[in-house]
C-alpha atoms as a PDB file:
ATOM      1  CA  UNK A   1    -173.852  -1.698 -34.323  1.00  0.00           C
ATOM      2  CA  UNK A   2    -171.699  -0.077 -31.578  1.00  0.00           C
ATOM      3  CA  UNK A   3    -169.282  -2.111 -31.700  1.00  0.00           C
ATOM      4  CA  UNK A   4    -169.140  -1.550 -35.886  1.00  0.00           C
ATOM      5  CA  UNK A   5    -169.183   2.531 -34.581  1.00  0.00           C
ATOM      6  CA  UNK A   6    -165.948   2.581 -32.015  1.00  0.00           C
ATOM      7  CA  UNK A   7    -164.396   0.477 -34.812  1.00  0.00           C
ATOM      8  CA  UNK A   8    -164.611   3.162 -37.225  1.00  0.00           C
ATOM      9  CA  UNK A   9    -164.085   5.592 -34.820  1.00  0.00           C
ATOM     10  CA  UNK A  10    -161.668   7.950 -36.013  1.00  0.00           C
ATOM     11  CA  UNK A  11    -158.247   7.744 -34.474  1.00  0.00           C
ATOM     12  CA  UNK A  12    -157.101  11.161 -34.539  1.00  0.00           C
ATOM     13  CA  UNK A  13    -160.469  13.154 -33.551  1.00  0.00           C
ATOM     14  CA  UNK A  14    -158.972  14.332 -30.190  1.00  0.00           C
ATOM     15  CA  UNK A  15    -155.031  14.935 -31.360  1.00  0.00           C
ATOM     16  CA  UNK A  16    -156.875  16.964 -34.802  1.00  0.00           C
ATOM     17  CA  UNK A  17    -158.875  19.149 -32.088  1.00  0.00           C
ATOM     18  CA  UNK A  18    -155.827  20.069 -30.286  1.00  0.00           C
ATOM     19  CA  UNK A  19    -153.661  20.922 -33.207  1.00  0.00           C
ATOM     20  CA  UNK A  20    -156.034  22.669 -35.565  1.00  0.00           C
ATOM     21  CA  UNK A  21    -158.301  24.416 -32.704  1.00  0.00           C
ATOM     22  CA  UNK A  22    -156.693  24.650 -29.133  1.00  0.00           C
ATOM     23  CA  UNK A  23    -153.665  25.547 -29.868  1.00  0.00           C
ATOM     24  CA  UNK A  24    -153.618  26.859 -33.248  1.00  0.00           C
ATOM     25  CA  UNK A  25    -153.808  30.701 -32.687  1.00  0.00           C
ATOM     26  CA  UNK A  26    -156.116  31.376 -35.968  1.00  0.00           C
ATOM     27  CA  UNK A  27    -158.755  29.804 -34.101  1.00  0.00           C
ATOM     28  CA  UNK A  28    -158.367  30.028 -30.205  1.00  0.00           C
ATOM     29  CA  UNK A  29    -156.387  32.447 -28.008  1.00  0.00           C
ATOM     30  CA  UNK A  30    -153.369  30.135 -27.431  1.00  0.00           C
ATOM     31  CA  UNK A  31    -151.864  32.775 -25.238  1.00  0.00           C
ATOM     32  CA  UNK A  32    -154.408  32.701 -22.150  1.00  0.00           C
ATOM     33  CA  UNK A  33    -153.607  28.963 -21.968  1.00  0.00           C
ATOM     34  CA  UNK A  34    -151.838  28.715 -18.663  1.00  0.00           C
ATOM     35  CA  UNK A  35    -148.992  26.220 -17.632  1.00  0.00           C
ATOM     36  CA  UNK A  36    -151.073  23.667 -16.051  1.00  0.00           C
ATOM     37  CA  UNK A  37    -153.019  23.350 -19.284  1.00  0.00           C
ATOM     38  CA  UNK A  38    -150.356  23.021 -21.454  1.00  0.00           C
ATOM     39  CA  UNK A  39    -148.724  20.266 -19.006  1.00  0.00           C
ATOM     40  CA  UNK A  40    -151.929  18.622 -19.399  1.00  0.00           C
ATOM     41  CA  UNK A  41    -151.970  19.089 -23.127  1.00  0.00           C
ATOM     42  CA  UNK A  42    -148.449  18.119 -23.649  1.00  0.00           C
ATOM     43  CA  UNK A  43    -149.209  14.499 -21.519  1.00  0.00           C
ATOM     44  CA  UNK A  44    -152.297  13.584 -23.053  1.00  0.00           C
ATOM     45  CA  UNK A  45    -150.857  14.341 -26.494  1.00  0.00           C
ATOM     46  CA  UNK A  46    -148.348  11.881 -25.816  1.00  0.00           C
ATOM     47  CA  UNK A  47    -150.531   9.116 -25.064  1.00  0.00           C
ATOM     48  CA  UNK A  48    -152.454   9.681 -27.753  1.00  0.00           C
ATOM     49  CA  UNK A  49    -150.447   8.992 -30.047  1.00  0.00           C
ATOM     50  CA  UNK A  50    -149.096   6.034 -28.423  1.00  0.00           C
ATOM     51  CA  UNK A  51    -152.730   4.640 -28.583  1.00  0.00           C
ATOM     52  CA  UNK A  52    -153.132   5.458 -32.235  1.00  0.00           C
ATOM     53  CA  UNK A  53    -149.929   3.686 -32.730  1.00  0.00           C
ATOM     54  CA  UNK A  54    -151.826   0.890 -30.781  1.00  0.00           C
ATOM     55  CA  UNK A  55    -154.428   1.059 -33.200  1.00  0.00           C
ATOM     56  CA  UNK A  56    -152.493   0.514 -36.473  1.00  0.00           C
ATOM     57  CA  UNK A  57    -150.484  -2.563 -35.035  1.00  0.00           C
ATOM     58  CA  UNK A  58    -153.628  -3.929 -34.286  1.00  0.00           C
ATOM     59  CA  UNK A  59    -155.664  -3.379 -37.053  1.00  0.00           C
ATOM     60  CA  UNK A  60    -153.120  -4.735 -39.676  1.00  0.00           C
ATOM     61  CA  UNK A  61    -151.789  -7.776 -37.518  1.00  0.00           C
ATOM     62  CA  UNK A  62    -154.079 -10.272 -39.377  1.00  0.00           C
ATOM     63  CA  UNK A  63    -154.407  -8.876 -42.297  1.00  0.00           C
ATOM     64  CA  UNK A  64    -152.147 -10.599 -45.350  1.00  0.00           C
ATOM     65  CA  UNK A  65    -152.486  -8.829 -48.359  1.00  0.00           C
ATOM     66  CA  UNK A  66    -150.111  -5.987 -48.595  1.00  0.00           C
ATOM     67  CA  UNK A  67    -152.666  -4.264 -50.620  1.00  0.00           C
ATOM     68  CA  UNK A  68    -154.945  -3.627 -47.508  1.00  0.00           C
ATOM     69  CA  UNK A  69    -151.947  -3.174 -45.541  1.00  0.00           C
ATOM     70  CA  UNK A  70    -150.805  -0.474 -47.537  1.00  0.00           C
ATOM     71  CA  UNK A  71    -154.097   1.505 -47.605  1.00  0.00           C
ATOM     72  CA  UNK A  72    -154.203   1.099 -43.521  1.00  0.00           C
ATOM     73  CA  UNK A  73    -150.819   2.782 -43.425  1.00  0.00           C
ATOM     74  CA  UNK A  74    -151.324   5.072 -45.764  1.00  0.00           C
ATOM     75  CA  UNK A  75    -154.509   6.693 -44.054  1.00  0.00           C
ATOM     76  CA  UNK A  76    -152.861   6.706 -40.684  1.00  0.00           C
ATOM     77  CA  UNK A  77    -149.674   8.263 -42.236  1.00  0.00           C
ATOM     78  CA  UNK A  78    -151.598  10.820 -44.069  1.00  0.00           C
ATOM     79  CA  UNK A  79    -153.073  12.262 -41.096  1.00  0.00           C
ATOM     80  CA  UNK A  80    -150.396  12.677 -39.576  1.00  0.00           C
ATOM     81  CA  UNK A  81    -148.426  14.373 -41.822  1.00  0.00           C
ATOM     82  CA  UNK A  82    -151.096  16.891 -42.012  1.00  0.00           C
ATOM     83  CA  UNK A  83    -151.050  17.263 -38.034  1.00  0.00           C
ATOM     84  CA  UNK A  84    -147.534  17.790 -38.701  1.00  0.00           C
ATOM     85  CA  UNK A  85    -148.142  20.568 -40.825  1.00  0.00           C
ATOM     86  CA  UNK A  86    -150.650  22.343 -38.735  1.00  0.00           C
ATOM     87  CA  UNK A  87    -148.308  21.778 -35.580  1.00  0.00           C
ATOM     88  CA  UNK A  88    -145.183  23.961 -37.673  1.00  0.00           C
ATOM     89  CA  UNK A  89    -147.729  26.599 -38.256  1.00  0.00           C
ATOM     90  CA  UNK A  90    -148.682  26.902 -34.926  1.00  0.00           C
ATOM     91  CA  UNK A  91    -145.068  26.672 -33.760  1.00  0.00           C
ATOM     92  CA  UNK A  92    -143.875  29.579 -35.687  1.00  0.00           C
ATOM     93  CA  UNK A  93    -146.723  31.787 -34.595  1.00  0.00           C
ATOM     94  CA  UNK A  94    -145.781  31.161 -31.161  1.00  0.00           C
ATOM     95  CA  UNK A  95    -143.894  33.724 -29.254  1.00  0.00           C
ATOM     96  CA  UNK A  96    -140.039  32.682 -27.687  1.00  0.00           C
ATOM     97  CA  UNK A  97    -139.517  31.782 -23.893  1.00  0.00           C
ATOM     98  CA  UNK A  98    -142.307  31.254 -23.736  1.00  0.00           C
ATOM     99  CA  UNK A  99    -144.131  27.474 -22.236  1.00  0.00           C
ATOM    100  CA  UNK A 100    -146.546  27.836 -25.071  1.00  0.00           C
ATOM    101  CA  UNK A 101    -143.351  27.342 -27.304  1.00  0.00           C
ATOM    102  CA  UNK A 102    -141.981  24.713 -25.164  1.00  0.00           C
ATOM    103  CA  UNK A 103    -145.128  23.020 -25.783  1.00  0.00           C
ATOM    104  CA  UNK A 104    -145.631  23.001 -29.147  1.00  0.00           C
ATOM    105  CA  UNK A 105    -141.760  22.169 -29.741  1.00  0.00           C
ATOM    106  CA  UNK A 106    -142.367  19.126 -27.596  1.00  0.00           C
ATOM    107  CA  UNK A 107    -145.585  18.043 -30.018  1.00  0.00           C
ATOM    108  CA  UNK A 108    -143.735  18.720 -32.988  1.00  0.00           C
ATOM    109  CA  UNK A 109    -141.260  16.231 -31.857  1.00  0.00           C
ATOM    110  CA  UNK A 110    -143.637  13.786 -30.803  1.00  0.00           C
ATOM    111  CA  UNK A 111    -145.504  13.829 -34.018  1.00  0.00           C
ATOM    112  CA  UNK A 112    -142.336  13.175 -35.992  1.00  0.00           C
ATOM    113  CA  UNK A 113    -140.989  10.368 -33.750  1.00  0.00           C
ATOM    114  CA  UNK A 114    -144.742   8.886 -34.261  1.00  0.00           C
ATOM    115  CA  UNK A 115    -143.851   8.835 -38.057  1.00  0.00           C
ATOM    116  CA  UNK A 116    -140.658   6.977 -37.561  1.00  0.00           C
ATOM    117  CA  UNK A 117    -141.701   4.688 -35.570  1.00  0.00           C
ATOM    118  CA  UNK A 118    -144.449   3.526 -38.621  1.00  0.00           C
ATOM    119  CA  UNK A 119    -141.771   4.008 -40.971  1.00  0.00           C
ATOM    120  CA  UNK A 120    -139.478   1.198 -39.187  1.00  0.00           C
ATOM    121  CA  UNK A 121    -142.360  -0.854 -38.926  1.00  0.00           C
ATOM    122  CA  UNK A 122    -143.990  -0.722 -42.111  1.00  0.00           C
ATOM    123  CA  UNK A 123    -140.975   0.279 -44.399  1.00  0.00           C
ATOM    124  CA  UNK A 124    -142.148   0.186 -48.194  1.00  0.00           C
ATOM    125  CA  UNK A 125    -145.709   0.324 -47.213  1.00  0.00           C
ATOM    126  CA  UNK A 126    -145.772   4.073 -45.815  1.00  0.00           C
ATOM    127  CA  UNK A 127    -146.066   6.590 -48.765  1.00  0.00           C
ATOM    128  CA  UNK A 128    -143.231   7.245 -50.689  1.00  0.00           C
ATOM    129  CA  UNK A 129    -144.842  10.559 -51.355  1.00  0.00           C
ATOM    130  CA  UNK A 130    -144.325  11.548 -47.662  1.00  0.00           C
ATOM    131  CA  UNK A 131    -140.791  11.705 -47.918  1.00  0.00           C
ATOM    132  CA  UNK A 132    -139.989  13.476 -50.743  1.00  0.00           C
ATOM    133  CA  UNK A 133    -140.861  16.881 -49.994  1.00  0.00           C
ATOM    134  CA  UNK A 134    -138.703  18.288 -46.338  1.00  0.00           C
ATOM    135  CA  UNK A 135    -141.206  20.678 -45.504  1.00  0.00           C
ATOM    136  CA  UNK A 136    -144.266  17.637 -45.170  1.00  0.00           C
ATOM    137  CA  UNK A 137    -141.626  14.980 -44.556  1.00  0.00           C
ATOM    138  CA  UNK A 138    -139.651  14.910 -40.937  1.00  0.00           C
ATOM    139  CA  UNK A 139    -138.295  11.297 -41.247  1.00  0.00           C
ATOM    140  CA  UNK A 140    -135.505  11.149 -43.251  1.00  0.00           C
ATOM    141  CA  UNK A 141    -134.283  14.980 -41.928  1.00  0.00           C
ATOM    142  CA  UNK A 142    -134.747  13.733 -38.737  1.00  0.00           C
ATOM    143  CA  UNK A 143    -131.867  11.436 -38.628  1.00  0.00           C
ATOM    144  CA  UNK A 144    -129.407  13.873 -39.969  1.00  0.00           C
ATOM    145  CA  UNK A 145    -126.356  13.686 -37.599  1.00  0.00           C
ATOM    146  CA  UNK A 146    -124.216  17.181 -37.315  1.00  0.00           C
ATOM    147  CA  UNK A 147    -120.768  16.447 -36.220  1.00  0.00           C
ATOM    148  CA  UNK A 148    -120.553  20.450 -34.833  1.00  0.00           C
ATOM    149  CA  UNK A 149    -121.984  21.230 -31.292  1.00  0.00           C
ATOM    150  CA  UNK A 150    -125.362  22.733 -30.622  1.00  0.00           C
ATOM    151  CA  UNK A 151    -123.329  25.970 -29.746  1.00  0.00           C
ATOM    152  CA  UNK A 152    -121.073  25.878 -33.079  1.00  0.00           C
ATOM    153  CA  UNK A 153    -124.367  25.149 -35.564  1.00  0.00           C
ATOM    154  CA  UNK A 154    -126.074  28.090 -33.844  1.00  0.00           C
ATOM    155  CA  UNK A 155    -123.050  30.511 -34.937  1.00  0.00           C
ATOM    156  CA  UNK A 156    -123.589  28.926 -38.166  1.00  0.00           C
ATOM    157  CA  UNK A 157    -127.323  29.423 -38.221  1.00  0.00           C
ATOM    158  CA  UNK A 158    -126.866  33.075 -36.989  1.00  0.00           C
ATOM    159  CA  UNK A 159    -124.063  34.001 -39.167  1.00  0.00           C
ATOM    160  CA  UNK A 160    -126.714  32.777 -42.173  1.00  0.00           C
ATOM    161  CA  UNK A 161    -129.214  34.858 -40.702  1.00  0.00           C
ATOM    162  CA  UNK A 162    -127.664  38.191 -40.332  1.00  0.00           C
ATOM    163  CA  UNK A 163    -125.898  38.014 -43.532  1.00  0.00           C
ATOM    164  CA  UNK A 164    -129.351  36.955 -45.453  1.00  0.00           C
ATOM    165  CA  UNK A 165    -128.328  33.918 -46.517  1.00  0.00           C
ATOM    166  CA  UNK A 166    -131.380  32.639 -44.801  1.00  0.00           C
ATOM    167  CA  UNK A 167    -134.117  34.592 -44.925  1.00  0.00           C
ATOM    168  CA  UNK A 168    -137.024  34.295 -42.356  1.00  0.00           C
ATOM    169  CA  UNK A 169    -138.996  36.348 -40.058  1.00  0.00           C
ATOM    170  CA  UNK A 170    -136.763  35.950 -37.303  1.00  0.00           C
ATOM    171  CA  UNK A 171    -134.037  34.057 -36.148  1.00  0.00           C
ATOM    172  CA  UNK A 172    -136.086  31.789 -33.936  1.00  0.00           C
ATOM    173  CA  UNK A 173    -138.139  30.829 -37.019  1.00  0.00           C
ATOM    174  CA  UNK A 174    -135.183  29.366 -38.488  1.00  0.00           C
ATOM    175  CA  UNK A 175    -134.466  27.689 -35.326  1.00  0.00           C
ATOM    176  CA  UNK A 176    -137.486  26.287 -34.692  1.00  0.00           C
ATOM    177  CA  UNK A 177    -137.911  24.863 -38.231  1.00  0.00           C
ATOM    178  CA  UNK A 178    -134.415  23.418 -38.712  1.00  0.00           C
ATOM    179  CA  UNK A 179    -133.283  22.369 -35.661  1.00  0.00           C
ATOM    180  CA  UNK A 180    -135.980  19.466 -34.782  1.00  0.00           C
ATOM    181  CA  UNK A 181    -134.351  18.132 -37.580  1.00  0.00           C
ATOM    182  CA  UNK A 182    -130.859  17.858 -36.481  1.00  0.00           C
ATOM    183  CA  UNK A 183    -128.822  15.680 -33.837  1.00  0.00           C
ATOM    184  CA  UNK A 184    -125.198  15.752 -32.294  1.00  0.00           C
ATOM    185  CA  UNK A 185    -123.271  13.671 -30.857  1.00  0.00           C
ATOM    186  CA  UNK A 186    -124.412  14.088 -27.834  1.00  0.00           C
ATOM    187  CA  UNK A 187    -127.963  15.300 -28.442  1.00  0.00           C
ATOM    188  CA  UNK A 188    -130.442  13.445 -30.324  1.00  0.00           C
ATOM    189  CA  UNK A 189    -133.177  16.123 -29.117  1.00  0.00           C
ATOM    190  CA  UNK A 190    -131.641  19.314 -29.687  1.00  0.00           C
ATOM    191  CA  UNK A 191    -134.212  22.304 -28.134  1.00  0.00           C
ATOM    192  CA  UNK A 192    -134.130  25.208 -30.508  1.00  0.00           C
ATOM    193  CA  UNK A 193    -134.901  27.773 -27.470  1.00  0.00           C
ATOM    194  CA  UNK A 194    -131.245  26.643 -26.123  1.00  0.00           C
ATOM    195  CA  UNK A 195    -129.405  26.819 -29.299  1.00  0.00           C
ATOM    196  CA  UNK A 196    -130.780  30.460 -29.690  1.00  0.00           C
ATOM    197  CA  UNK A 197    -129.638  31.239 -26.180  1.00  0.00           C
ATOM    198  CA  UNK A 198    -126.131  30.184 -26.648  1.00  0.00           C
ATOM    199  CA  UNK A 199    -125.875  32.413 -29.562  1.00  0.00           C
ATOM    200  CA  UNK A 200    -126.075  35.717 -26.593  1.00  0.00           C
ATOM    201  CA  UNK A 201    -122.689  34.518 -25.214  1.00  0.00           C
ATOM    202  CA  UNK A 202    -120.164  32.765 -27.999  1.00  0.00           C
ATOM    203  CA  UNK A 203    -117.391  30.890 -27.050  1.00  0.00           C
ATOM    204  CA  UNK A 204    -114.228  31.652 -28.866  1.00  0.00           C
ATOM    205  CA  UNK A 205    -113.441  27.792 -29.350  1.00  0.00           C
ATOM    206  CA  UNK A 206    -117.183  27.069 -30.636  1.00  0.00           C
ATOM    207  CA  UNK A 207    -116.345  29.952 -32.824  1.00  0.00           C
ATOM    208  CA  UNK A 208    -113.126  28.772 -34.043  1.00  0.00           C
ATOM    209  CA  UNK A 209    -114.586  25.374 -34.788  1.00  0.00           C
ATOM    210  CA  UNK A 210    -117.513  26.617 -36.905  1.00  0.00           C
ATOM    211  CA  UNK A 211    -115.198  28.743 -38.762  1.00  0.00           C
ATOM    212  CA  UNK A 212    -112.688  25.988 -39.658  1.00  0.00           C
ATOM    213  CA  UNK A 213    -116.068  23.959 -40.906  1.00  0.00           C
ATOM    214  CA  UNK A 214    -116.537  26.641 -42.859  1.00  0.00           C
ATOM    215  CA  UNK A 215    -113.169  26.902 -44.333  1.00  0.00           C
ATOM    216  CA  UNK A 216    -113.193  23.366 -45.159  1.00  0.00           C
ATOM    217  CA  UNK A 217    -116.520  23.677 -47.516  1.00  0.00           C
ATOM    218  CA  UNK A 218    -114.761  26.651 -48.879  1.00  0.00           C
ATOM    219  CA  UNK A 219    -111.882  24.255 -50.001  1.00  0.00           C
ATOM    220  CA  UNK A 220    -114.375  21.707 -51.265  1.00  0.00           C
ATOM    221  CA  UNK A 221    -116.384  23.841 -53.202  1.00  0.00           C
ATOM    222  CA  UNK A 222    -113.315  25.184 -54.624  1.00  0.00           C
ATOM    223  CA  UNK A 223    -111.998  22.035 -55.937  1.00  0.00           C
ATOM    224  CA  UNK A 224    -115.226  21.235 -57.700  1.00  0.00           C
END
């Protein structure tokens, strides 16, 4: 009988009580957690995961029919597309500079490398409705490669923002939603918080570059 109970146990009771209660700031005051506590968080978090990930590899390596595979996946994937979601929410209630930020940022990412590594391991058998929509869906955004800097794509993402092209509550929103998303050349994690700082100072040269990207998808569209 206990051994039939830690079986069944639910995979994602401890990583579901982190994201929707402790540090979701509808339900707990997020901003007396100190830095020590959200070091701790951050770590065990991790782990988590990984063990979840455990979980699923071991709980479909006999099984055969694709069927029962696909319902496995599918639960596991579910859930965490819906910590996903709660994690955003969270994120963009958070305040910048902040290690609560830095925290949840660090989750967020976590979460979505999480779903690619099922993805690559299960392929057709994760839901095809996870990846359809980009607000519930981090996989296939997360491999979009930017050939501009992290400097030049925060003029970019600036310029949008004060001209209302984008329109959010702040600029950091927009940076913290978008840019998990992203990688360079040379960074495949880019940190929002660092992208917004570089927009204080500008470079001329990243500003010359993002405006000669620009002119280019002027010429495109043009041609169309």
């Amino acid at each position: 009988m206990e051994k039939a109970l830690l079986i069944n146990k639910y995979p994602y009771a401890w990583l579901d009580e982190i994201i929707d209660i402790t540090l979701n700031p509808q339900q707990t005051d997020v901003f007396s957690l100190e830095v020590h506590q959200l070091t701790f968080i951050e770590s065990r978090f991790q782990e988590e995961l990984q063990e979840v990930f455990r979980q699923l590899k071991a709980g479909t390596f006999f099984l055969f029919s694709s069927k029962k595979l696909s319902v496995i996946v599918t639960h596991y994937f579910d859930a965490l597309l819906l910590l996903e979601r709660q994690a955003k929410e969270n994120l963009a209630a958070y305040p910048d500079d902040q290690p609560l930020a830095i925290t949840g940022e660090n989750i967020l990412l976590a979460i979505q490398e999480m779903k690619t590594a099922i993805t690559k391991r299960y392929g057709q058998l994760v839901p095809a409705s996870g990846k359809q929509s980009p607000v519930d869906e981090g996989n296939v955004l997360a491999n979009i490669f930017c050939k501009l800097s992290v400097d030049q794509i925060g003029i970019i993402l600036k310029a949008a923002d004060d001209t209302k092209l984008i329109i959010a509550s702040s600029l950091s929103l927009i940076f913290r939603l978008l840019v998990p998303f992203l990688s360079t050349e040379r960074s495949r994690r880019i940190s929002w918080n660092s992208m917004r700082k570089s927009t204080y100072h500008m470079e001329q040269h990243d500003k010359d570059v993002a405006i000669e990207a620009l002119e280019k998808l002027i010429a495109r569209i043009r041609g169309y």
